[in-house]
N, C-alpha and C. Protein backbone atom coordinates (compact mmCIF):
# COMPACT_ATOMS: atom_id res chain seq x y z
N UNK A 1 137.93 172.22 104.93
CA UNK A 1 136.63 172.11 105.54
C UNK A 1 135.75 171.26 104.62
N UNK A 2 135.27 170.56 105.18
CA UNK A 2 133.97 169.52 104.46
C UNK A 2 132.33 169.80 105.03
N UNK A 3 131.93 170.02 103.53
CA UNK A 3 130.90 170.34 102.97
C UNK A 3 129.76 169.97 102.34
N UNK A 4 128.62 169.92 102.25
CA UNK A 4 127.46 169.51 101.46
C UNK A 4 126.85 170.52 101.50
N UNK A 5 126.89 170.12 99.69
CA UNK A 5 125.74 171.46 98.88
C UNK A 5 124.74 171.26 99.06
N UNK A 6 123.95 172.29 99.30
CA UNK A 6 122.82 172.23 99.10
C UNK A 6 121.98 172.89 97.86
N UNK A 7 123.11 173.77 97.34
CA UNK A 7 121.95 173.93 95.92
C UNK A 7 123.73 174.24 95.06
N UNK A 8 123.22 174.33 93.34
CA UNK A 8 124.45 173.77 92.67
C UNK A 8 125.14 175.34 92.51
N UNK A 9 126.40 175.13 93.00
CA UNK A 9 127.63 176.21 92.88
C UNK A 9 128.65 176.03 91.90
N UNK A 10 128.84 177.14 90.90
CA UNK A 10 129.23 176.73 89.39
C UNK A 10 131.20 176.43 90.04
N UNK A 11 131.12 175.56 89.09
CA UNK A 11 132.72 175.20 89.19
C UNK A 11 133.24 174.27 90.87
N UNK A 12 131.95 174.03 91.39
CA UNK A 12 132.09 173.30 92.68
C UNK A 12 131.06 172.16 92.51
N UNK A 13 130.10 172.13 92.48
CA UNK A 13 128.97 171.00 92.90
C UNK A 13 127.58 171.14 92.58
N UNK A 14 127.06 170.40 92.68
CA UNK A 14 125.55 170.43 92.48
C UNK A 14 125.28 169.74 93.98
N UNK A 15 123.70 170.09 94.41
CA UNK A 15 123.18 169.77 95.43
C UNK A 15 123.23 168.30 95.62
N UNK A 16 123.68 168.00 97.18
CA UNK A 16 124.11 167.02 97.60
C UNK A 16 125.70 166.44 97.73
N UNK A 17 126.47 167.23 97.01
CA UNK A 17 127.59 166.53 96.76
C UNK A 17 128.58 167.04 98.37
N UNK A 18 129.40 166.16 98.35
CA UNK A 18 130.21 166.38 99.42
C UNK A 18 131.64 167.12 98.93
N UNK A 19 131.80 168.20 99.23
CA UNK A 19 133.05 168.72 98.69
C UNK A 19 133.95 169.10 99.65
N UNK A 20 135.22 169.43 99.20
CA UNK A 20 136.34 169.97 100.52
C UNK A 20 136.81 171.10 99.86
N UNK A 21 136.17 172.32 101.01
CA UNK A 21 136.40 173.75 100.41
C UNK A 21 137.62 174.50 101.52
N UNK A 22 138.48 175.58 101.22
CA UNK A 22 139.23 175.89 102.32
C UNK A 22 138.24 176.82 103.29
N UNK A 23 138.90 176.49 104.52
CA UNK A 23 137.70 176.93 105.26
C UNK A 23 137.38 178.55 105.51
N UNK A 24 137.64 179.64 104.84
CA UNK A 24 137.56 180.91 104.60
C UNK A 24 136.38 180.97 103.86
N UNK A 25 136.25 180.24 102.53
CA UNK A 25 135.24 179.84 101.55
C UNK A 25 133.79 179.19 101.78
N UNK A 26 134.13 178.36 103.21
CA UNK A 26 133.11 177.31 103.48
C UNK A 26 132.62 178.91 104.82
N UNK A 27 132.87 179.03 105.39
CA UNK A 27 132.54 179.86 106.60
C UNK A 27 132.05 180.81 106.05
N UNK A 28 132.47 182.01 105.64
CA UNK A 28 132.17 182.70 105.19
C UNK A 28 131.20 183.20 104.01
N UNK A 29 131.25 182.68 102.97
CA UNK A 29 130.32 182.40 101.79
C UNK A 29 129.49 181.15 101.60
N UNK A 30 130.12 180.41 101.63
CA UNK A 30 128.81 178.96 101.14
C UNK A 30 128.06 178.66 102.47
N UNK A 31 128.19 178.45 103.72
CA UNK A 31 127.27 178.60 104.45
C UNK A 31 126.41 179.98 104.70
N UNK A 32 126.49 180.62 105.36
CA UNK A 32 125.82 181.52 105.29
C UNK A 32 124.48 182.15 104.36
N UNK A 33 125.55 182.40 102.90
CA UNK A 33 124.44 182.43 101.78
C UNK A 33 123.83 181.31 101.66
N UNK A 34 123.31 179.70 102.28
CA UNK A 34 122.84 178.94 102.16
C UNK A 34 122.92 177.57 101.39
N UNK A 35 124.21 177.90 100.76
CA UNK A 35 124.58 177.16 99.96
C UNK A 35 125.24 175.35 100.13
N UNK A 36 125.47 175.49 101.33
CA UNK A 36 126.01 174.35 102.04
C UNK A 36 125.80 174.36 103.38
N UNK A 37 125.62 173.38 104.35
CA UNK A 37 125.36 173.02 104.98
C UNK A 37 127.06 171.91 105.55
N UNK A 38 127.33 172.60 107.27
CA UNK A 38 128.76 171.78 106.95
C UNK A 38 127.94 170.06 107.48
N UNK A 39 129.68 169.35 107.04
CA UNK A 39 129.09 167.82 107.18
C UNK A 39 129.69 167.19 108.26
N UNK A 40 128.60 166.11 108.63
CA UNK A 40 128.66 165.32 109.83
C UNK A 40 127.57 163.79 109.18
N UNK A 41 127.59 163.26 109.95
CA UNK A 41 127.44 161.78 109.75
C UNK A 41 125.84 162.10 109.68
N UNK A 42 125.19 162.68 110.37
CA UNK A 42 123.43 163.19 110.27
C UNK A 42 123.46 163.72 108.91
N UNK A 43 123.91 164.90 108.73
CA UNK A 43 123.85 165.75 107.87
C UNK A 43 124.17 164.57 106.13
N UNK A 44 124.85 163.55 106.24
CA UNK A 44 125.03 163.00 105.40
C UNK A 44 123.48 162.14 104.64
N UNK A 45 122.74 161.65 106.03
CA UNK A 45 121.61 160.83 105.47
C UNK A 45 120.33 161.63 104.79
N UNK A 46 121.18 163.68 105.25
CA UNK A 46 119.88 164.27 104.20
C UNK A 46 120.06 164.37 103.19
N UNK A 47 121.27 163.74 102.56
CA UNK A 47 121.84 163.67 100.88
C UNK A 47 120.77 163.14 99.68
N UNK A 48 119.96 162.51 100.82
CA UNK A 48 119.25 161.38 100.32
C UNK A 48 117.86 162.27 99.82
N UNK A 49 117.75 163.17 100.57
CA UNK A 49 116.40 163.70 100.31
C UNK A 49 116.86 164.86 99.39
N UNK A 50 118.14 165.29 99.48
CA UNK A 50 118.36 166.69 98.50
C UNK A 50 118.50 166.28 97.03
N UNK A 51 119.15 165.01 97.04
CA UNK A 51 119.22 164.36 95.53
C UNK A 51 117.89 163.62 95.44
N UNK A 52 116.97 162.74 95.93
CA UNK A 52 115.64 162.45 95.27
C UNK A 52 114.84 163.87 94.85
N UNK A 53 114.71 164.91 95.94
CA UNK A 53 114.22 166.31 94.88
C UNK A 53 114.73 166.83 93.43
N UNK A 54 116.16 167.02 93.95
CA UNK A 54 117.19 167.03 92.30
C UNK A 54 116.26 166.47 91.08
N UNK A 55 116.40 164.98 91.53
CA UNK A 55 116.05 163.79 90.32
C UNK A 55 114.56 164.00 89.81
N UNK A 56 113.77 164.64 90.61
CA UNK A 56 112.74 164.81 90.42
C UNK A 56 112.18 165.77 89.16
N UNK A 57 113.45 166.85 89.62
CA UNK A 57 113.14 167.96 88.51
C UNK A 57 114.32 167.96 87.45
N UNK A 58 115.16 167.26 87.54
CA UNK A 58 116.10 167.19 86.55
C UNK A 58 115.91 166.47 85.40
N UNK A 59 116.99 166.61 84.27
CA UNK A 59 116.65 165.92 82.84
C UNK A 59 117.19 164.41 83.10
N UNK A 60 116.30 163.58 82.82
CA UNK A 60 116.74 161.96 83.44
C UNK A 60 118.14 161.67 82.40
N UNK A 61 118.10 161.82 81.19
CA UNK A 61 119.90 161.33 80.75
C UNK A 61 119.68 162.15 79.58
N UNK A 62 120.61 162.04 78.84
CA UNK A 62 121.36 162.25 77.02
C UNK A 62 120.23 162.21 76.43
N UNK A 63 119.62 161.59 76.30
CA UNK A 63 118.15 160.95 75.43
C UNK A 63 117.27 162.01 75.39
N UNK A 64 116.58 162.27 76.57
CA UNK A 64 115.68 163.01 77.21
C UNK A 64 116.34 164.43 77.40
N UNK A 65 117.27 164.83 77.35
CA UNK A 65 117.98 166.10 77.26
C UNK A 65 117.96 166.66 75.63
N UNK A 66 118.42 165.90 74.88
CA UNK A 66 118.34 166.39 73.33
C UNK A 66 116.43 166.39 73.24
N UNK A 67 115.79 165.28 73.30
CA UNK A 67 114.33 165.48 73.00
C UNK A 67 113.77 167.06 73.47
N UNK A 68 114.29 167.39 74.52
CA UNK A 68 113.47 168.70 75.43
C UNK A 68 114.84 170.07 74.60
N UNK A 69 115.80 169.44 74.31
CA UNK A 69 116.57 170.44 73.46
C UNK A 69 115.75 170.64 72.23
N UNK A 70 115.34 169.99 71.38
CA UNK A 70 114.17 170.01 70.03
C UNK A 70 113.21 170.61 70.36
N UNK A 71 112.54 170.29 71.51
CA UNK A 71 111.31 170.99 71.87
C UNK A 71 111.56 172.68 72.20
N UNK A 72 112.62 172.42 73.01
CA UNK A 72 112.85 174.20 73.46
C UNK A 72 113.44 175.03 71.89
N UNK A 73 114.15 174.46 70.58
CA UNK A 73 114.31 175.24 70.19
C UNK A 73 113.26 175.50 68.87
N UNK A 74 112.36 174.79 68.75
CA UNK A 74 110.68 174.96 68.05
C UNK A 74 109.88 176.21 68.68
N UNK A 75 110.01 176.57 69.57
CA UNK A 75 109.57 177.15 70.84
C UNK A 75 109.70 178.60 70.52
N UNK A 76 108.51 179.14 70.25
CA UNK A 76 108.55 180.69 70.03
C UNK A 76 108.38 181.52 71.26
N UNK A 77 109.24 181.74 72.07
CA UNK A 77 108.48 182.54 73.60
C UNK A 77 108.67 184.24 73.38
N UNK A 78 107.33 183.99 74.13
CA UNK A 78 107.49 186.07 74.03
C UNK A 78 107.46 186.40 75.16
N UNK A 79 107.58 187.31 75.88
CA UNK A 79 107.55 187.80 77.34
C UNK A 79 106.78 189.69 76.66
N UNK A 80 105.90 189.89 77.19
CA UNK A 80 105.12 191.27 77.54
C UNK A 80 105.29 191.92 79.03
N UNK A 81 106.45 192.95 78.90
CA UNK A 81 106.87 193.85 80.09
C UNK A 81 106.75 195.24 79.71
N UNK A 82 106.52 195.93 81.29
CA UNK A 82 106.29 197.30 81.37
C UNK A 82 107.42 197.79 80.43
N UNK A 83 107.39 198.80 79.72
CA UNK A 83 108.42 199.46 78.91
C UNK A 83 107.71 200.88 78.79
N UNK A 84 109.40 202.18 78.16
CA UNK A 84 108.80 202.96 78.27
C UNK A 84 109.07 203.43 76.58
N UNK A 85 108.35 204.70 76.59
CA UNK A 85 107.92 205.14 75.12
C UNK A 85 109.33 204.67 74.09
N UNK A 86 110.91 204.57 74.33
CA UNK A 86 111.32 204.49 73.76
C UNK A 86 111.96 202.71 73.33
N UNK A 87 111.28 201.89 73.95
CA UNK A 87 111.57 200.65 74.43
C UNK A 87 112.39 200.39 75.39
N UNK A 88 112.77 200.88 76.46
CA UNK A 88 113.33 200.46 77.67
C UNK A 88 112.18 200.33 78.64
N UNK A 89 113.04 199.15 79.51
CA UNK A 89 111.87 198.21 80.34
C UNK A 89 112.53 199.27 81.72
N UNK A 90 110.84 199.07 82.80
CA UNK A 90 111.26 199.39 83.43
C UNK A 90 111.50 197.89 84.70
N UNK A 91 112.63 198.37 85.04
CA UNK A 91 113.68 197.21 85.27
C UNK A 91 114.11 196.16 84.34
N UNK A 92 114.53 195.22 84.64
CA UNK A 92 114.96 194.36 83.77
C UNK A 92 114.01 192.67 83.89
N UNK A 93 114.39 191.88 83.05
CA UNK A 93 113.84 190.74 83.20
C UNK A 93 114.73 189.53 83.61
N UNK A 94 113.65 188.46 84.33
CA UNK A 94 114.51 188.11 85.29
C UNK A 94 114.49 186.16 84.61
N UNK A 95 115.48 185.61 85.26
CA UNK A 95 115.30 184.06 84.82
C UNK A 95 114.11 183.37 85.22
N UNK A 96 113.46 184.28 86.33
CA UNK A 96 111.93 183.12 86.69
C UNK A 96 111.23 183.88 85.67
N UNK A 97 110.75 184.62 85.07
CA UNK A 97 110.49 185.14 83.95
C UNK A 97 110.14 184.56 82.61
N UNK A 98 111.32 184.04 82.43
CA UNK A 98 111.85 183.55 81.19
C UNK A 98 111.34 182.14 81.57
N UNK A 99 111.72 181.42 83.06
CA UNK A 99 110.65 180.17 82.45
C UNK A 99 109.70 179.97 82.54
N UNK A 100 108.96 181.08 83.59
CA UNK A 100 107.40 181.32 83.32
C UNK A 100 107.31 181.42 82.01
N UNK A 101 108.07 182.44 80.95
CA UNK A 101 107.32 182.50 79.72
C UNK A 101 107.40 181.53 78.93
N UNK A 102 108.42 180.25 78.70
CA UNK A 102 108.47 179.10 78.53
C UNK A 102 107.70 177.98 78.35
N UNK A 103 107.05 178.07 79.97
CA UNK A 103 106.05 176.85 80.07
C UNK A 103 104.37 177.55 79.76
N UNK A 104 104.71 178.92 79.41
CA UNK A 104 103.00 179.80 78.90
C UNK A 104 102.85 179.30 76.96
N UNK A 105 104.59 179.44 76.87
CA UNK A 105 104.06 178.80 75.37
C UNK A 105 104.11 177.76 74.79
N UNK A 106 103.87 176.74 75.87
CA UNK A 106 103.65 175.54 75.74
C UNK A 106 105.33 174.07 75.76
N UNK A 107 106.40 174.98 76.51
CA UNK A 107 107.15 174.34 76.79
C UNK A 107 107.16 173.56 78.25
N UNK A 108 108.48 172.80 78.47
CA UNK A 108 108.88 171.97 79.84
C UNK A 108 109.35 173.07 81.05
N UNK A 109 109.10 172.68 82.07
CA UNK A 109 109.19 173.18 83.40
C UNK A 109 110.62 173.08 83.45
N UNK A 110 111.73 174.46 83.73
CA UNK A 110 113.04 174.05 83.45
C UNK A 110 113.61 174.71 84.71
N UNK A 111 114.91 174.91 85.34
CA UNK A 111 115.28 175.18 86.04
C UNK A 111 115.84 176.17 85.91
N UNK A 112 115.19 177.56 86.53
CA UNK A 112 116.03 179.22 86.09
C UNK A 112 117.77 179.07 86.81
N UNK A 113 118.21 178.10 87.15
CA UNK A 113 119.16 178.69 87.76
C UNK A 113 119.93 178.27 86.41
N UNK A 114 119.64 177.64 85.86
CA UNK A 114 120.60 177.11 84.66
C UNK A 114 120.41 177.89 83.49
N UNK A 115 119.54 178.89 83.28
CA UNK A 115 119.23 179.94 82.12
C UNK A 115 120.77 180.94 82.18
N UNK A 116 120.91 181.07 81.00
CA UNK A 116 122.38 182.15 81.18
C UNK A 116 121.48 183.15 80.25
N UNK A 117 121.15 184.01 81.26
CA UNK A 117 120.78 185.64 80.03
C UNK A 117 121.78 186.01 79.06
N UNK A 118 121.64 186.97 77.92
CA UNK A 118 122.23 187.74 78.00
C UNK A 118 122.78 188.55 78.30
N UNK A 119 123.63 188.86 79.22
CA UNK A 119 124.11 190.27 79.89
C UNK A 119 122.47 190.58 80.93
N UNK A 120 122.15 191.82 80.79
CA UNK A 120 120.64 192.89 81.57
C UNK A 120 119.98 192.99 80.41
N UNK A 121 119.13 192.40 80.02
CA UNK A 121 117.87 192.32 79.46
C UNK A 121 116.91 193.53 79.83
N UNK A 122 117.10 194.41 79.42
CA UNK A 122 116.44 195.97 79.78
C UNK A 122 115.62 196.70 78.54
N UNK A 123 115.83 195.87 77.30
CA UNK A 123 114.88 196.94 76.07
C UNK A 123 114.41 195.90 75.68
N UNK A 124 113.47 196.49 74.56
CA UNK A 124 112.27 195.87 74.10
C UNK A 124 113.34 195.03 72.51
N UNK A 125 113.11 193.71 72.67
CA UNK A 125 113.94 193.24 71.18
C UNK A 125 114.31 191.40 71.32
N UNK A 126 114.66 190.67 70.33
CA UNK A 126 114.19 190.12 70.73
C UNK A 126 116.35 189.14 70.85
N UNK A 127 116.19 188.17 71.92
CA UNK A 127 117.67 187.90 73.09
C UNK A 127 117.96 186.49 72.84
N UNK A 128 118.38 185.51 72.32
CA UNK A 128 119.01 184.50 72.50
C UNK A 128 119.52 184.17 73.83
N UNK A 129 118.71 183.30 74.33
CA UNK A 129 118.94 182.80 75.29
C UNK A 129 119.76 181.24 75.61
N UNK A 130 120.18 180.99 76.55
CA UNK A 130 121.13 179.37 76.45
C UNK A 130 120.67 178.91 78.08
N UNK A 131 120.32 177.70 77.38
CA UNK A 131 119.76 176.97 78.87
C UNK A 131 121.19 175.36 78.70
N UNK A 132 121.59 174.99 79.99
CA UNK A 132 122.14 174.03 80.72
C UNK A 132 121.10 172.77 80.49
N UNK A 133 120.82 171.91 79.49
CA UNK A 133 120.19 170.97 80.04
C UNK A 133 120.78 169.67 80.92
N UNK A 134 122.16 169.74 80.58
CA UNK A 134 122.55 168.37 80.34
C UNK A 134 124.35 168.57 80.46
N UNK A 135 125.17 168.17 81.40
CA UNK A 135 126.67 168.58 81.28
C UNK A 135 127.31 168.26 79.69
N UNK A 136 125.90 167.48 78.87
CA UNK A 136 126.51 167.64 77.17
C UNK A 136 126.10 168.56 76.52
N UNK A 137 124.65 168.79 76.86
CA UNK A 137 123.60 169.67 75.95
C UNK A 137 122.89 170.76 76.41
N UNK A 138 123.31 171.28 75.43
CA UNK A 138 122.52 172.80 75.56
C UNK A 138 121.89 173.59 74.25
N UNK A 139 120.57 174.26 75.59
CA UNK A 139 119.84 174.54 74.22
C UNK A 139 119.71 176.12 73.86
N UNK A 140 119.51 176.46 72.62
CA UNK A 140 119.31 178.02 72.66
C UNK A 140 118.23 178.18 71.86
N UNK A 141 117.31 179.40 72.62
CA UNK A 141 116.12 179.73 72.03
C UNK A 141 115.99 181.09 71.65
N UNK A 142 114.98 181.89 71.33
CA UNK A 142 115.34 183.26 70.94
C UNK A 142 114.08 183.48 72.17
N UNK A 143 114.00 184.82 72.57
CA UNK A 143 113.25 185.30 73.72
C UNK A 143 112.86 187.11 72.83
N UNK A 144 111.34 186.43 72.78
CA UNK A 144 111.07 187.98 72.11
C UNK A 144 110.73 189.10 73.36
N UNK A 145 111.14 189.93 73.70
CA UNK A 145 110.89 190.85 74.57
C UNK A 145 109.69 191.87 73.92
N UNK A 146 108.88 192.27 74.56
CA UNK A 146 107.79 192.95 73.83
C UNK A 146 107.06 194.22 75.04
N UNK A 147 106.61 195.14 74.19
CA UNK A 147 105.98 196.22 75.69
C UNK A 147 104.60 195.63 76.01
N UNK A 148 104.04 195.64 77.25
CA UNK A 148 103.22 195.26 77.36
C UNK A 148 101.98 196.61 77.35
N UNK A 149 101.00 196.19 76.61
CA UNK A 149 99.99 197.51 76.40
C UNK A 149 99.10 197.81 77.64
């Protein structure tokens, strides 16, 4: 079955790409959950608009990927969440989170889908985090978790 992503599926594609999935995979999971869209000759000329958004928010090359790698790992971020008397949060913290708290301490607008947590981020302490900038580069920052008063 042939396919276009619409948003990036690890070990398959990034948005826009045309892939050939078996069709159990394409039916069942990647359409549905939204992930693809099947393809036809229409469906091809919206490639155009899913990759100019991409480009928009993505790291333009190598260059500009290490520069925003320097910047993110200068970068002291703290996040202030509900917690309880013994430092456990109530719930956990999430990747829009983390780049809200990012661009509060004066970092770049980054893409949560590319943040890899640690495991469930649930107590108060502080998490090494690893962001995707670049299929070369990647950056890691420390993420102070803190209770909020």
């Amino acid at each position: 079955m042939k396919i276009i992503l619409t948003q990036e599926v690890t070990g398959l594609g990034t948005p826009g790409d045309i892939v050939e999935v078996k069709d159990g995979y394409g039916r069942n999971y990647l359409l549905p959950q939204g992930f693809a869209i099947p393809w036809s000759k229409g469906a091809e000329k919206q490639i155009v608009t899913i990759k100019r958004a991409r480009s928009a928010r993505e790291i333009r090359d190598l260059g500009h990927a290490n520069e925003v790698k320097t910047q993110l790992e200068g970068l002291k971020v703290s996040l202030a969440v509900r917690a309880g008397r013994e430092g456990r949060l109530y719930g956990s913290v999430t990747p829009a989170e983390v780049v809200e708290a990012v661009q509060k301490a004066g970092g770049p607008a980054l893409d949560r889908r590319r943040l890899e947590l640690p495991g469930h981020v649930k107590s108060v302490g502080d998490y090494k985090v690893q962001i995707k900038l670049h299929p070369e580069v990647a950056a890691v920052f420390t993420l102070k978790v803190t209770a909020a008063k």
